[in-house]
N, C-alpha and C. Protein backbone atom coordinates (compact mmCIF):
# COMPACT_ATOMS: atom_id res chain seq x y z
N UNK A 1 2.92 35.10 12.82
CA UNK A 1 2.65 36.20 13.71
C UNK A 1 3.67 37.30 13.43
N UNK A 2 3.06 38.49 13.27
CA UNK A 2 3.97 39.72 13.18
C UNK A 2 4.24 40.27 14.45
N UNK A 3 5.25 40.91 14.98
CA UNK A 3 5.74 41.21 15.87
C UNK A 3 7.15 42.43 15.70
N UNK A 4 7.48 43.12 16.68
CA UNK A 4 8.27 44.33 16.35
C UNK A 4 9.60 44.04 17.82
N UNK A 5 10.39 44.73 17.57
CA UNK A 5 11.23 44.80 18.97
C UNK A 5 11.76 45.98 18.98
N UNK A 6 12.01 46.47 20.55
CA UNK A 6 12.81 47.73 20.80
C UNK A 6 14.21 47.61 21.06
N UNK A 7 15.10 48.30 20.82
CA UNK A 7 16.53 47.59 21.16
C UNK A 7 17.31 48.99 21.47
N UNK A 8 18.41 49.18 22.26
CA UNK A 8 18.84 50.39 22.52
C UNK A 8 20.49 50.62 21.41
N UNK A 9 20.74 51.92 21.15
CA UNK A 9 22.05 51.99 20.06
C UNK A 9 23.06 50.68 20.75
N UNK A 10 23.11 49.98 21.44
CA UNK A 10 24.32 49.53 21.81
C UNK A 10 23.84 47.89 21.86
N UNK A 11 22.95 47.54 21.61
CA UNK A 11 22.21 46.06 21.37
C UNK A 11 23.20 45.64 20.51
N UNK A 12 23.66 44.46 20.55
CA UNK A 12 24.75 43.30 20.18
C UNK A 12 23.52 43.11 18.75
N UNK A 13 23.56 43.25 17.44
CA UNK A 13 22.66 42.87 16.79
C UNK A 13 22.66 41.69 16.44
N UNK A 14 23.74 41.14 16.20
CA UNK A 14 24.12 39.92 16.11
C UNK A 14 22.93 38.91 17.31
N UNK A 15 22.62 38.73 18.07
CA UNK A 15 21.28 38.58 19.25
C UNK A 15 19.95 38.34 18.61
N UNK A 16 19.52 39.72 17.71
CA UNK A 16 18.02 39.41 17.26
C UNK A 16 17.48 38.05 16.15
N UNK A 17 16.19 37.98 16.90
CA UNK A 17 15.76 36.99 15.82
C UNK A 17 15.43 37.79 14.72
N UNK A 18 14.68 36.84 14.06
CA UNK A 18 14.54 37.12 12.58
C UNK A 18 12.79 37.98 12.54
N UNK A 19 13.34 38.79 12.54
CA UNK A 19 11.99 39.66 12.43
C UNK A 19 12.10 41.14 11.40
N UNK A 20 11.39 42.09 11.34
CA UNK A 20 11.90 43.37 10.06
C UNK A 20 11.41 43.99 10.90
N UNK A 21 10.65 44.57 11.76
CA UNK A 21 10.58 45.57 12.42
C UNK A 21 11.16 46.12 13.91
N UNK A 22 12.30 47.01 13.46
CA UNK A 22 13.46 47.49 15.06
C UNK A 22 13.10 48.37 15.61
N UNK A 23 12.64 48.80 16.55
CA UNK A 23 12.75 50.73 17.10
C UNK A 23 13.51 50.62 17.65
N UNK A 24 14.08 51.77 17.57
CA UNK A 24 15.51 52.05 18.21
C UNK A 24 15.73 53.14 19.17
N UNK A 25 15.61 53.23 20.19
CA UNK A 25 15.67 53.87 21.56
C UNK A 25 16.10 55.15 21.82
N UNK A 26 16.15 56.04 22.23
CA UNK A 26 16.64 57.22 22.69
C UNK A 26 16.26 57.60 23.99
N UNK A 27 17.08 56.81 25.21
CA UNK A 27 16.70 57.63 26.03
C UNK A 27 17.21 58.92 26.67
N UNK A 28 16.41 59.56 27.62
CA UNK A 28 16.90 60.88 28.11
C UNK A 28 18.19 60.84 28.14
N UNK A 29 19.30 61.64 27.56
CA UNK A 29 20.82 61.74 27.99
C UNK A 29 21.01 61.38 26.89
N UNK A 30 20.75 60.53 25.82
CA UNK A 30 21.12 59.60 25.04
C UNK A 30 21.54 60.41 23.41
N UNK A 31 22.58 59.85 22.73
CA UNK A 31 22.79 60.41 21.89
C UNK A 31 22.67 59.89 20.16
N UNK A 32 21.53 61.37 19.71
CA UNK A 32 20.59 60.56 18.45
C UNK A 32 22.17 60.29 17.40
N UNK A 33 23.03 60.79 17.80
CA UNK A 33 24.15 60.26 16.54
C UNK A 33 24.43 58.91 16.71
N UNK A 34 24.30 58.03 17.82
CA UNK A 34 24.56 56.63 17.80
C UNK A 34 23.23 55.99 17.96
N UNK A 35 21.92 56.80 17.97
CA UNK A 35 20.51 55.95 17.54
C UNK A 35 21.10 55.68 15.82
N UNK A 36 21.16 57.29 15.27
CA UNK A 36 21.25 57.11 13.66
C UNK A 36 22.18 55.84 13.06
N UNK A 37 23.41 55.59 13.76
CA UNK A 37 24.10 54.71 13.64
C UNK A 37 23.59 53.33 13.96
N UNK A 38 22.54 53.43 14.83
CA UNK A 38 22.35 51.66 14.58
C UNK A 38 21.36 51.50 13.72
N UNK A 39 20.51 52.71 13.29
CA UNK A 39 19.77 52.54 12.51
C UNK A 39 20.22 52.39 10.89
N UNK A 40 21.52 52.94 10.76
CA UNK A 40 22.29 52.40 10.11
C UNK A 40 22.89 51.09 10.12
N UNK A 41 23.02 50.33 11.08
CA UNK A 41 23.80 49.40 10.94
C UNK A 41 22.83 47.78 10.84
N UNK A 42 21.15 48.45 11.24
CA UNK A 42 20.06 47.67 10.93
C UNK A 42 19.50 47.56 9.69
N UNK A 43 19.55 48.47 9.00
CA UNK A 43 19.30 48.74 7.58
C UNK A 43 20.13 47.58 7.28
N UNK A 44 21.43 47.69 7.25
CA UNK A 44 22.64 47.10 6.19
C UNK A 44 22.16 45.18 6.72
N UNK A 45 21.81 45.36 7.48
CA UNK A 45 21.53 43.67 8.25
C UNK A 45 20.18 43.14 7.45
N UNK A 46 19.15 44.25 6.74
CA UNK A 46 18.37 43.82 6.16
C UNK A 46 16.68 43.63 6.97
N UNK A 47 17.26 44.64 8.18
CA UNK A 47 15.68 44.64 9.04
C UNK A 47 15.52 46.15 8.79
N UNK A 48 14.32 46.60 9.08
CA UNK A 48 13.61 47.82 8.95
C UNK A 48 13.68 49.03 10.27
N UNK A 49 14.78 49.36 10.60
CA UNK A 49 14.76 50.24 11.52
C UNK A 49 13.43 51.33 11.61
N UNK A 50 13.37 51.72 12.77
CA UNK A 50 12.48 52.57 13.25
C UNK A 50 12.80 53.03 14.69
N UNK A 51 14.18 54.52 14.07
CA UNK A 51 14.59 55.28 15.38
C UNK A 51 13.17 56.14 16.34
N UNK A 52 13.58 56.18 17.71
CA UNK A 52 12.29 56.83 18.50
C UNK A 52 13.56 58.40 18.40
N UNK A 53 12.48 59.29 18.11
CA UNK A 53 12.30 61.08 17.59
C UNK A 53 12.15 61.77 18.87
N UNK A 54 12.65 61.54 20.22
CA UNK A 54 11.96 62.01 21.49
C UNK A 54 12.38 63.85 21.59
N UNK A 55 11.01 64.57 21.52
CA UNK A 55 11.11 66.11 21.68
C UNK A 55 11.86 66.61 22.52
N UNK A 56 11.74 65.61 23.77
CA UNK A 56 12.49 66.60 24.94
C UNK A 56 13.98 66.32 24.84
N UNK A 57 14.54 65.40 23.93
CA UNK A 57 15.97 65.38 23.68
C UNK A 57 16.84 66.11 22.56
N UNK A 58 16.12 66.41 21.64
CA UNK A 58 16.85 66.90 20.22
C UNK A 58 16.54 68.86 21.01
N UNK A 59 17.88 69.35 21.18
CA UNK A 59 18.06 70.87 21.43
C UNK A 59 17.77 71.29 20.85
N UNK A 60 17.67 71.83 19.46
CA UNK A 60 17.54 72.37 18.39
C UNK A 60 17.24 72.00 17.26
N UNK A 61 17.10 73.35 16.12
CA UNK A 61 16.37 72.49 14.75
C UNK A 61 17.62 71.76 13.97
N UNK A 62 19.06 72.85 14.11
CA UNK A 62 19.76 71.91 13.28
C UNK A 62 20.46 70.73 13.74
N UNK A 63 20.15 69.97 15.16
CA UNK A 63 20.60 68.72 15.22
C UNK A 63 19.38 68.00 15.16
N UNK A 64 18.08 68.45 15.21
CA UNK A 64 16.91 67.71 14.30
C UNK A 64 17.14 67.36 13.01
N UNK A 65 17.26 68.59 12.50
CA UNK A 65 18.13 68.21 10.90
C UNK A 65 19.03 67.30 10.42
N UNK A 66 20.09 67.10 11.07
CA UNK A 66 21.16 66.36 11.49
C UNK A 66 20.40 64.68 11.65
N UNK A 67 20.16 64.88 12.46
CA UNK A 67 19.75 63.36 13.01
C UNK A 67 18.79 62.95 11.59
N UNK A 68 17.70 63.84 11.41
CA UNK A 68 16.70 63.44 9.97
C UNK A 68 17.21 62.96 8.85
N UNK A 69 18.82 63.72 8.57
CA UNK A 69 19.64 63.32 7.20
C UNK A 69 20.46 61.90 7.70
N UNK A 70 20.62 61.76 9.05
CA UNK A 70 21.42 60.69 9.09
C UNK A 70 20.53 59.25 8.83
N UNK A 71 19.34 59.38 9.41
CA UNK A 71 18.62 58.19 9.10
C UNK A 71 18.21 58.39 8.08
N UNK A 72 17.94 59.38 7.25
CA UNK A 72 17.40 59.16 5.56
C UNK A 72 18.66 58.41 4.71
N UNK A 73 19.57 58.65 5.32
CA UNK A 73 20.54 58.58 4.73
C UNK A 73 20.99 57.01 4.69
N UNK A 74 20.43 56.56 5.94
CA UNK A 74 21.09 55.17 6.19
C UNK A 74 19.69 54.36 6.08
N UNK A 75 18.72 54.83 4.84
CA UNK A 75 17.46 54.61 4.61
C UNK A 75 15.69 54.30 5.34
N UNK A 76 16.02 54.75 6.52
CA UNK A 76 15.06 54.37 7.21
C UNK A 76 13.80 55.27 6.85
N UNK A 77 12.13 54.25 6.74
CA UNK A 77 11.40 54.80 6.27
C UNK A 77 10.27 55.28 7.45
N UNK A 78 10.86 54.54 8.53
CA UNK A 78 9.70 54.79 9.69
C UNK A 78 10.27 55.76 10.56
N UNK A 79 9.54 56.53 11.46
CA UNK A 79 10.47 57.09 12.86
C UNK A 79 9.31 56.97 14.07
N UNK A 80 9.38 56.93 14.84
CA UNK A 80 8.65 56.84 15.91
C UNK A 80 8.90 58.51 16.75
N UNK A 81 7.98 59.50 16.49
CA UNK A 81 8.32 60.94 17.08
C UNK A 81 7.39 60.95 18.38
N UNK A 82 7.68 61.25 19.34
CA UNK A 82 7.28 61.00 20.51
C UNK A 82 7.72 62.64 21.68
């Protein structure tokens, strides 16, 4: 059975089972530099991150930008834009 989980930047990763598909949370208030970071730090663990893109949080284009290079960067191929 395939299956996915949501987890927020501050999830103990060390916790998840063994699965490849993560989304990774952003809620209101929340800051996409420590989504990008766990989506970084899920990559390196060998599961498939997939940060959530939420409109009403990113201010502007260049911390859209920002946030876009940080997860390309820390290879993620999915995003969840919402």
């Amino acid at each position: 059975m395939n299956f996915s989980l949501e987890i927020s930047p501050k999830t103990d990763l060390d916790t998840l089972p063994a699965l490849k598909d993560v989304y990774i949370t952003m809620l209101p208030g929340g800051d996409y530099k420590e989504t990008a970071e766990q989506a970084t730090n899920l990559a390196k663990k060998g599961f498939y991150p997939i940060p959530h893109f939420p409109a009403r949080s990113i201010e502007n284009d260049a911390q859209l930008k920002e946030y876009v290079s940080r997860c390309n960067d820390a290879g993620v191929k999915q995003a969840l834009v919402i």
